[in-house]
Protein backbone atom coordinates (compact mmCIF):
# COMPACT_ATOMS: atom_id res chain seq x y z
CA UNK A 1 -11.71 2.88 4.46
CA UNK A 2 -12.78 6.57 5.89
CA UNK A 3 -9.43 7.73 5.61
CA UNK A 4 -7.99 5.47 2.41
CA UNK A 5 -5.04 3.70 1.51
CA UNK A 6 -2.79 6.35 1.90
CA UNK A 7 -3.71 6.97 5.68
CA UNK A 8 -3.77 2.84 6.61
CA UNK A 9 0.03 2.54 4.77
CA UNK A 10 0.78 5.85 7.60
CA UNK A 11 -0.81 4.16 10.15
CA UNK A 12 0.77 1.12 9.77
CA UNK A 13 4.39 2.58 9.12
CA UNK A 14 4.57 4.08 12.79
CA UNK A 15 2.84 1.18 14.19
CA UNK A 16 5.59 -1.40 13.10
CA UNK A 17 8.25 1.62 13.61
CA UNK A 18 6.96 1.79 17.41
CA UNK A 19 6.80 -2.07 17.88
CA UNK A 20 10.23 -1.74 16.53
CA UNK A 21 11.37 0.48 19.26
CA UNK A 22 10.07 -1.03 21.28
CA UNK A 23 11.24 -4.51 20.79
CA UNK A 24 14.72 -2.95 20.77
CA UNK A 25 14.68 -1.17 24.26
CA UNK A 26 13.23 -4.42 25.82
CA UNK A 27 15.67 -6.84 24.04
CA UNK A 28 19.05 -4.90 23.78
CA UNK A 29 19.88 -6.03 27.43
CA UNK A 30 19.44 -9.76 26.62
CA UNK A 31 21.27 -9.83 22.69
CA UNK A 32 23.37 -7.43 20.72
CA UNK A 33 22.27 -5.44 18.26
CA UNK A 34 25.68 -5.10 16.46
CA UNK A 35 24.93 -4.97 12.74
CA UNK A 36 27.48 -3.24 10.41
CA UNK A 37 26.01 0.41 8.15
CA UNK A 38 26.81 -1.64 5.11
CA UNK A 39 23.55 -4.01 5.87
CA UNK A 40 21.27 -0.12 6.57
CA UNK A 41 22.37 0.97 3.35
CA UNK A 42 21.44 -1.89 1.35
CA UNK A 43 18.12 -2.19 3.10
CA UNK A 44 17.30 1.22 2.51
CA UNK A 45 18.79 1.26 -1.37
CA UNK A 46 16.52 -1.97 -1.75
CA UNK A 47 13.53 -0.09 -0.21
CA UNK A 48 14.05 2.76 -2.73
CA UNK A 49 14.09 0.85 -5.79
CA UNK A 50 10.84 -1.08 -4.64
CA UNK A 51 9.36 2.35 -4.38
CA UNK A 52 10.41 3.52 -7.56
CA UNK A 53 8.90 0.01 -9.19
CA UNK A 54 5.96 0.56 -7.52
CA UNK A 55 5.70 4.29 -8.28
CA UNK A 56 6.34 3.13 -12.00
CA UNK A 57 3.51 1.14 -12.17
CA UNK A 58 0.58 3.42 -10.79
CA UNK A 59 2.17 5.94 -13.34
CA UNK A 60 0.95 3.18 -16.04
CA UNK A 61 -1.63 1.30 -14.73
CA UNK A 62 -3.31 4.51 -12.55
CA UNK A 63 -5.48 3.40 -9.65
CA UNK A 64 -7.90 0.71 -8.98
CA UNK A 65 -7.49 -3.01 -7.54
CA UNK A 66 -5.71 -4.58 -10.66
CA UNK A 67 -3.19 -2.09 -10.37
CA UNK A 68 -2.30 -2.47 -6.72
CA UNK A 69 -2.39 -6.29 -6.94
CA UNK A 70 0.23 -5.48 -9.71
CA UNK A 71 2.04 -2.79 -7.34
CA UNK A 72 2.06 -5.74 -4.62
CA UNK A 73 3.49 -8.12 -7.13
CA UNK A 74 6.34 -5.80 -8.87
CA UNK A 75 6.96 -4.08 -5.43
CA UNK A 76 7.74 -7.63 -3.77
CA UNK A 77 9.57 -8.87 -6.44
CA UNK A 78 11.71 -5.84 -7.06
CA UNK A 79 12.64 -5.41 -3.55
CA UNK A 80 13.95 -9.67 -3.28
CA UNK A 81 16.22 -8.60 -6.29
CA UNK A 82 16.96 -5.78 -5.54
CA UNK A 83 17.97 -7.13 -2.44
CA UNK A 84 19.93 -9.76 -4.07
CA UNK A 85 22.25 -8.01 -6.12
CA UNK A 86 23.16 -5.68 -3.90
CA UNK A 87 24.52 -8.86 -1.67
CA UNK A 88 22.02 -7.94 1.66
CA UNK A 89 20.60 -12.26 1.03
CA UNK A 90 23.21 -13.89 -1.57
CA UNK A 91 24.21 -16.52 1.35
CA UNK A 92 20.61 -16.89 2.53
CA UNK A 93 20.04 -17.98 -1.40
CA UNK A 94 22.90 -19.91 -1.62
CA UNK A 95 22.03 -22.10 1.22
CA UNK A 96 18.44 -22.44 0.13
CA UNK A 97 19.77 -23.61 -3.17
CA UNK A 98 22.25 -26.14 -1.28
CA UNK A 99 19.59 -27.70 0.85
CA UNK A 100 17.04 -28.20 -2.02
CA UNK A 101 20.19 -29.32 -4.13
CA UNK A 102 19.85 -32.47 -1.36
């Protein structure tokens, strides 16, 4: 990449952040958009603690493909915890567990 990693992650933030916008404006005529602060909070408390893990482990590892496979890795699993125990999916798991449980 010309511009690196740094510069596509940018890139790619305000691309999804404008599809987001725009997705909203054209859709908040046809469904509500009526979702309580609480659910915000733990989304964004989730997204901080992923970026601390991943942070954490280009401190150790330093750069290099190994260590952002292992970024990918720790980053997606400490966000689906992360997002668990702060109770943002504990009914999603709960009926994933139930149907499997079948």
């Amino acid at each position: 990449p010309v511009f690196g990693y740094y510069a596509a992650a940018v890139s790619t933030f305000i691309g999804f952040f404008v599809y987001f916008t725009l997705a909203y404006m054209g859709t908040r005529k046809l469904m509500r958009w009526n979702l309580p602060l609480l659910v915000y909070i733990r989304i964004i408390i989730s997204a901080v603690i992923m970026a601390m893990v991943i942070m954490a482990v280009r401190f150790v590892m330093g750069g290099g493909v190994l260590s952002l496979c292992c970024m990918i890795g720790a980053g997606i699993i400490a966000y689906v915890l992360a997002l668990f125990f702060t109770g943002e999916i504990k009914r999603e798991v709960k009926a994933i567990i139930n149907v499997l449980r079948k």
